[in-house]
C-alpha atoms as a PDB file:
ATOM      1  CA  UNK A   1     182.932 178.193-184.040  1.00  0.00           C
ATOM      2  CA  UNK A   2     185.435 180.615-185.524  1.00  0.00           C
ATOM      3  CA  UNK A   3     185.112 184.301-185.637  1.00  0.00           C
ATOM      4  CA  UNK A   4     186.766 186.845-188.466  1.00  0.00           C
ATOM      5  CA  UNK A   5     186.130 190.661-188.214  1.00  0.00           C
ATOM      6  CA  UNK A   6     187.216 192.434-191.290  1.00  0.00           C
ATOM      7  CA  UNK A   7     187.168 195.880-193.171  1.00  0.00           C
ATOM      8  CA  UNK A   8     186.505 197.723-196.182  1.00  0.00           C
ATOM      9  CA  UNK A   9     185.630 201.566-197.166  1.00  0.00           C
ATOM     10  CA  UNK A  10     183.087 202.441-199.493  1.00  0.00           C
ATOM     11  CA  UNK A  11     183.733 205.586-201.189  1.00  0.00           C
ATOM     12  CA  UNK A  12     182.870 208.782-199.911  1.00  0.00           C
ATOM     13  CA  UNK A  13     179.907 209.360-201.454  1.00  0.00           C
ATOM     14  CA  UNK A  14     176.047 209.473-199.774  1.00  0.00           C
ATOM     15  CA  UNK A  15     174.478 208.186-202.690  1.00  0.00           C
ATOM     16  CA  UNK A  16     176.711 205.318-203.345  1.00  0.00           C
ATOM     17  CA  UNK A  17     176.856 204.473-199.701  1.00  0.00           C
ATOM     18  CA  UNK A  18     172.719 204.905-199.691  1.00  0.00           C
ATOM     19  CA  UNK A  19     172.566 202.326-202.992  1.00  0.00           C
ATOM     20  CA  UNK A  20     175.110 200.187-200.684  1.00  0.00           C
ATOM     21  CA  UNK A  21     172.973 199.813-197.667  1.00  0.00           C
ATOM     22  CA  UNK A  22     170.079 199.245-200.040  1.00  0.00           C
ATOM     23  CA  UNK A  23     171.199 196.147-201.651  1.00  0.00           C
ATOM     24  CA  UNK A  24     172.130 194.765-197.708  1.00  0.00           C
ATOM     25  CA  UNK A  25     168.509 194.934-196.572  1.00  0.00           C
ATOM     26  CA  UNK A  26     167.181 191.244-196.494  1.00  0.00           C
ATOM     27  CA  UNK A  27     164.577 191.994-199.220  1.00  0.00           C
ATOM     28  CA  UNK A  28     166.970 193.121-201.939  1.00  0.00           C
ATOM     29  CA  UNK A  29     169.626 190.685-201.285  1.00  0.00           C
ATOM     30  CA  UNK A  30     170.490 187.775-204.109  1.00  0.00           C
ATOM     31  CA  UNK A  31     169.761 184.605-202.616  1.00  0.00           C
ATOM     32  CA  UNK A  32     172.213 183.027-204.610  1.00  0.00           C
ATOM     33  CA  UNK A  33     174.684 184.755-202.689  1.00  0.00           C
ATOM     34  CA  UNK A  34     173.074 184.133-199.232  1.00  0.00           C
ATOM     35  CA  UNK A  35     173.645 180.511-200.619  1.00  0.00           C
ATOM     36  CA  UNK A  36     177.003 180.525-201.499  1.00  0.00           C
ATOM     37  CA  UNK A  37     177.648 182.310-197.963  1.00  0.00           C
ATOM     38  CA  UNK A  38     175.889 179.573-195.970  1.00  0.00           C
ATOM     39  CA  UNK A  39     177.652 176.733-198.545  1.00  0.00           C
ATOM     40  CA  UNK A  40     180.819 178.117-197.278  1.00  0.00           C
ATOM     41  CA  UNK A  41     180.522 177.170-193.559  1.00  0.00           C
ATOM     42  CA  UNK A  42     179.653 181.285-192.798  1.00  0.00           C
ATOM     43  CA  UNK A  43     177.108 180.141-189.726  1.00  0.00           C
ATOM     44  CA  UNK A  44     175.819 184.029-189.359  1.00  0.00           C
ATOM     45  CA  UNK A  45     177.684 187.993-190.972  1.00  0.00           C
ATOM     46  CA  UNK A  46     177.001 191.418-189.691  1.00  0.00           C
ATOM     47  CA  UNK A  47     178.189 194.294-191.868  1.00  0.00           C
ATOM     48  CA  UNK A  48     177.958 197.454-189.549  1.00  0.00           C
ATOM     49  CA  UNK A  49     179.005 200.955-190.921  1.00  0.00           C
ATOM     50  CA  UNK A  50     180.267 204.293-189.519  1.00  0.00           C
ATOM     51  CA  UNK A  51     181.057 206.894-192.183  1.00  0.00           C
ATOM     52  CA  UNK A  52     182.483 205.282-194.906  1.00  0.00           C
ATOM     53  CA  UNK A  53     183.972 202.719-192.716  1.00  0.00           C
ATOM     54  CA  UNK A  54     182.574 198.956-193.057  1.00  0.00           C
ATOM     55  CA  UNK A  55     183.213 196.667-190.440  1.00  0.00           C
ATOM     56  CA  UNK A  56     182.203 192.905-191.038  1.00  0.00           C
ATOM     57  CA  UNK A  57     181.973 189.959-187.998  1.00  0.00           C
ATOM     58  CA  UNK A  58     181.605 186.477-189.732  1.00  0.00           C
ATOM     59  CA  UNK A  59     181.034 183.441-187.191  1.00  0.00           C
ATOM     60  CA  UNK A  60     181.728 179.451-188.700  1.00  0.00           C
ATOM     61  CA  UNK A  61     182.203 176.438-188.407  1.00  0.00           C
ATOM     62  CA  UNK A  62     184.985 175.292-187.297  1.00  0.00           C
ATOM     63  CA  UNK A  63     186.731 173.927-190.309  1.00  0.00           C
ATOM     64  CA  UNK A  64     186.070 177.154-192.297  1.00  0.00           C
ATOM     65  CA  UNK A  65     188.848 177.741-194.983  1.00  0.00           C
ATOM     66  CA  UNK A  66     189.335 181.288-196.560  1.00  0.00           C
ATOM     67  CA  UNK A  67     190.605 179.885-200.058  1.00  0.00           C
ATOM     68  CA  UNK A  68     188.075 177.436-199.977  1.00  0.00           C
ATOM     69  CA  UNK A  69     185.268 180.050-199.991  1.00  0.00           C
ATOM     70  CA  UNK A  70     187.343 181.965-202.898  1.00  0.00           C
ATOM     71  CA  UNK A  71     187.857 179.418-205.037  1.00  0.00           C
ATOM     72  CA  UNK A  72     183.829 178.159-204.264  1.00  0.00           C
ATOM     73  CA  UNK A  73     183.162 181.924-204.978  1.00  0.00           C
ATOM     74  CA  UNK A  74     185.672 182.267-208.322  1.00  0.00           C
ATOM     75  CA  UNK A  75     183.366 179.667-210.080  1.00  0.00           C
ATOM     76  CA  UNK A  76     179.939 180.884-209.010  1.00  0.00           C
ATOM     77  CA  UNK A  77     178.991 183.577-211.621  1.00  0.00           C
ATOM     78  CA  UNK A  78     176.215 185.297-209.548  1.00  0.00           C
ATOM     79  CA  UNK A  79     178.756 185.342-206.783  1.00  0.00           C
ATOM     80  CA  UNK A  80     180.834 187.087-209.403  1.00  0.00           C
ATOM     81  CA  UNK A  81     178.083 189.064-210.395  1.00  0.00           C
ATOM     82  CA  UNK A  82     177.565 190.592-207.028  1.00  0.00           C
ATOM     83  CA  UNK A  83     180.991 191.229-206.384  1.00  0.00           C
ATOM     84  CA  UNK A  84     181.294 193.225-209.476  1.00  0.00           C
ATOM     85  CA  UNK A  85     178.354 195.395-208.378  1.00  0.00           C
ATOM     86  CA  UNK A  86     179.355 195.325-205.114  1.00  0.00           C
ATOM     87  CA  UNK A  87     183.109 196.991-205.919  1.00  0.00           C
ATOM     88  CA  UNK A  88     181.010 200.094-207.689  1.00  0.00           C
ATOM     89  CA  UNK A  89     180.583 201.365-204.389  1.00  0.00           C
ATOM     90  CA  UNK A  90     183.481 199.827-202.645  1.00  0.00           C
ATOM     91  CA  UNK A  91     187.188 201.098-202.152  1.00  0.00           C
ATOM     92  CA  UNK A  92     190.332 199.091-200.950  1.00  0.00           C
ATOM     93  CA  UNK A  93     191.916 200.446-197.170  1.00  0.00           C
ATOM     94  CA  UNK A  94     195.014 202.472-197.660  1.00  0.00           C
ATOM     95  CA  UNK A  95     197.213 199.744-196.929  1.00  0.00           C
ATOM     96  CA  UNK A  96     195.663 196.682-198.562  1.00  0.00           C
ATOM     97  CA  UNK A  97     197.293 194.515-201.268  1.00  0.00           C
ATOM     98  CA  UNK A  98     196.677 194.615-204.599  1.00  0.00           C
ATOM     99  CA  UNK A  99     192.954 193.441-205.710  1.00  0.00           C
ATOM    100  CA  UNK A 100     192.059 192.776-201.471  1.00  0.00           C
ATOM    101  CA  UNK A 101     189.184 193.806-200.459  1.00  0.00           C
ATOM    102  CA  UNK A 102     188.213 193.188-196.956  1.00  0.00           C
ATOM    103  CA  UNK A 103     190.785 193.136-195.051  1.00  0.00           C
ATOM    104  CA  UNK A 104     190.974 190.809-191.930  1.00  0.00           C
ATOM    105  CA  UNK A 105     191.710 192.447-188.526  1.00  0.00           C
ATOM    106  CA  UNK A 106     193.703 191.702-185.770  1.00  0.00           C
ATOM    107  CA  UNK A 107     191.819 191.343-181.724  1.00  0.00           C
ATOM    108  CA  UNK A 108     193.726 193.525-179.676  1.00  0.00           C
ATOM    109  CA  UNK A 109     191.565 193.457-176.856  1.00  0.00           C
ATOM    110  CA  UNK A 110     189.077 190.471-174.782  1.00  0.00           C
ATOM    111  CA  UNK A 111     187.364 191.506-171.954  1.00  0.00           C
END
């Protein structure tokens, strides 16, 4: 098993951040997406928020490839779908690269 944590903002705004959590309840979700998560090797994701702040922990398997998922993701049009809804309520961190969104994060700590 692997583990990423990543992060994202949403922008500052209660309603979009409201209409966020929303679509992240397991009723509302698209299981197409769900799908494409699990296809991917993604064994289990927690989104947690504080403020605006999003902070993601994804556990796989242990072959798991980043650009794998992308490219898997790039030709799945409800995949696309989502994303574009999703980046309504999303913003990019100060210091991420053009058209990144989560950005991964670096341990700096293990008890």
């Amino acid at each position: 098993m692997k583990r990423y944590c990543l992060a994202l903002d949403l922008k500052e705004d209660p309603d979009l951040i409201a209409e966020y959590e929303h679509w992240h309840k397991t009723e509302n979700g698209w299981p197409e997406v769900r799908r494409s998560i699990l296809d991917a090797g993604i064994t289990d994701m927690q989104i947690y928020r504080t403020g605006n702040r999003l902070f993601m922990i994804m556990e796989t398997v242990d072959d798991y490839e980043a650009e794998k998922k992308a490219i898997m993701d790039a030709a799945n049009p409800k995949v696309q779908e989502w994303e574009q809804l999703m980046w309504k309520f999303q913003q990019p961190l100060r210091w991420a690269k053009q058209d990144e969104k989560w950005i991964l994060m670096d341990q700096i700590f293990q008890l």
